[in-house]
Protein backbone atom coordinates (compact mmCIF):
# COMPACT_ATOMS: atom_id res chain seq x y z
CA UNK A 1 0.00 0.00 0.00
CA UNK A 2 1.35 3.54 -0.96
CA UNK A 3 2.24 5.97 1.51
CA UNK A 4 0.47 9.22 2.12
CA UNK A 5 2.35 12.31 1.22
CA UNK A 6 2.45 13.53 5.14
CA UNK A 7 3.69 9.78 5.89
CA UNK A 8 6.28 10.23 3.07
CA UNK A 9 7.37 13.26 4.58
CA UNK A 10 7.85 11.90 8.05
CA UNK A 11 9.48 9.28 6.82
CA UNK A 12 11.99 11.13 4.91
CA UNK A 13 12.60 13.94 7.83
CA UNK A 14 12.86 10.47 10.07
CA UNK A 15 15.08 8.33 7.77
CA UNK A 16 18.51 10.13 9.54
CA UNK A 17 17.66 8.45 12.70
CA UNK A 18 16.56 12.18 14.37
CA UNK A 19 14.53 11.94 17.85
CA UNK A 20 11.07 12.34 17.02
CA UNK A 21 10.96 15.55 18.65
CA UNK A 22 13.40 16.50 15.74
CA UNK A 23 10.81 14.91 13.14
CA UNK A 24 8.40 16.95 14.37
CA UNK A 25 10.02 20.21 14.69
CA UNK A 26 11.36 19.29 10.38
CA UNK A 27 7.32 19.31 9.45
CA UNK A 28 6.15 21.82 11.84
CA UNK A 29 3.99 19.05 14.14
CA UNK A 30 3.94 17.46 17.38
CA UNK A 31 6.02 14.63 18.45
CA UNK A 32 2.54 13.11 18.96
CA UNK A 33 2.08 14.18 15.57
CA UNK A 34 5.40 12.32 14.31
CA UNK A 35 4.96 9.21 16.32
CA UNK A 36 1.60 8.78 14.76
CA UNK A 37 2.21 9.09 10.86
CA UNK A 38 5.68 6.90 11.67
CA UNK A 39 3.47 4.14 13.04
CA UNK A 40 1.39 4.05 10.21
CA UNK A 41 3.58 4.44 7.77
CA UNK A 42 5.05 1.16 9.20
CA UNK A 43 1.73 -0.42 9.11
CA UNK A 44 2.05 0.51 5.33
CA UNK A 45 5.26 -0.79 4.51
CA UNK A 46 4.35 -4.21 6.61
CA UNK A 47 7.58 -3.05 8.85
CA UNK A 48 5.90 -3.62 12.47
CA UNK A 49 7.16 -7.39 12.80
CA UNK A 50 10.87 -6.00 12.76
CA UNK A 51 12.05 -4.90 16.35
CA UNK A 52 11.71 -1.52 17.37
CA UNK A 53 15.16 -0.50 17.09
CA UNK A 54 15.49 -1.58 13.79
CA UNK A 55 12.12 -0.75 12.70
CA UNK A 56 12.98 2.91 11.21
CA UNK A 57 15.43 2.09 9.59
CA UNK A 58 13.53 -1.58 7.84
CA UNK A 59 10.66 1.22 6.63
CA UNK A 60 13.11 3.64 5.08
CA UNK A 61 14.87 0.75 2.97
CA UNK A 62 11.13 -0.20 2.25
CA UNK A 63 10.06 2.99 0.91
CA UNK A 64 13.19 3.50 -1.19
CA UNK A 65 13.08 0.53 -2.76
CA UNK A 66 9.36 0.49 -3.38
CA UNK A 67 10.00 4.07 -4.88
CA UNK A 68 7.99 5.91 -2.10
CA UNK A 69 10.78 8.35 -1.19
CA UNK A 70 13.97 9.55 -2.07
CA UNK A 71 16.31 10.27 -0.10
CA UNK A 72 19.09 13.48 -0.52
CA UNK A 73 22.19 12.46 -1.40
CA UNK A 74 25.30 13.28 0.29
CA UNK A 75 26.59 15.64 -2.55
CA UNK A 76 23.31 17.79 -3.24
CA UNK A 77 23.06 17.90 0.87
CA UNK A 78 26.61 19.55 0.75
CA UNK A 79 27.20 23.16 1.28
C-alpha cells in the first residue's frame, strides 16, 4: 500500500535516525504528531514485525526501494 504524502514526509525527515521531537520540529507538528504518521507508515510498509530499534530504519529501505521516497544524497546535501 502507498504511503500518504504527510507519511512520506515523516518518513523522509525520520530516515537520519533524528529523535522524534526533531521529526516533528522538520514538518512543523507534534512529536505526537510524528509518532503517529511513523506508526502508520510502518503499518504501510508491513515493517511492524521487525524490532523496534530496527524498525525505522527496515521502513526507510522499504520505501526507497518500493520508490515511495527519495532520499538526498550526500553531494546535493553539501554546502
Amino acid at each position: 500500500m502507498p504511503l500518504t504524502p504527510r507519511q512520506a514526509q515523516a518518513l523522509t525527515a525520520a530516515a537520519d535516525g533524528v529523535p522524534l521531537r526533531e521529526v516533528g520540529a522538520r514538518l512543523g507538528i507534534t512529536r505526537e504528531q510524528a509518532s503517529s504518521l511513523l506508526s502508520r507508515a510502518y503499518e504501510r510498509l508491513d515493517v511492524v514485525h521487525v524490532p523496534r530499534d530496527r524498525r525505522r530504519a527496515a521502513a526507510v529501505r522499504a520505501a526507497v526501494r518500493r520508490g515511495l521516497i527519495t532520499l538526498p544524497t550526500e553531494e546535493s546535501s553539501a554546502p
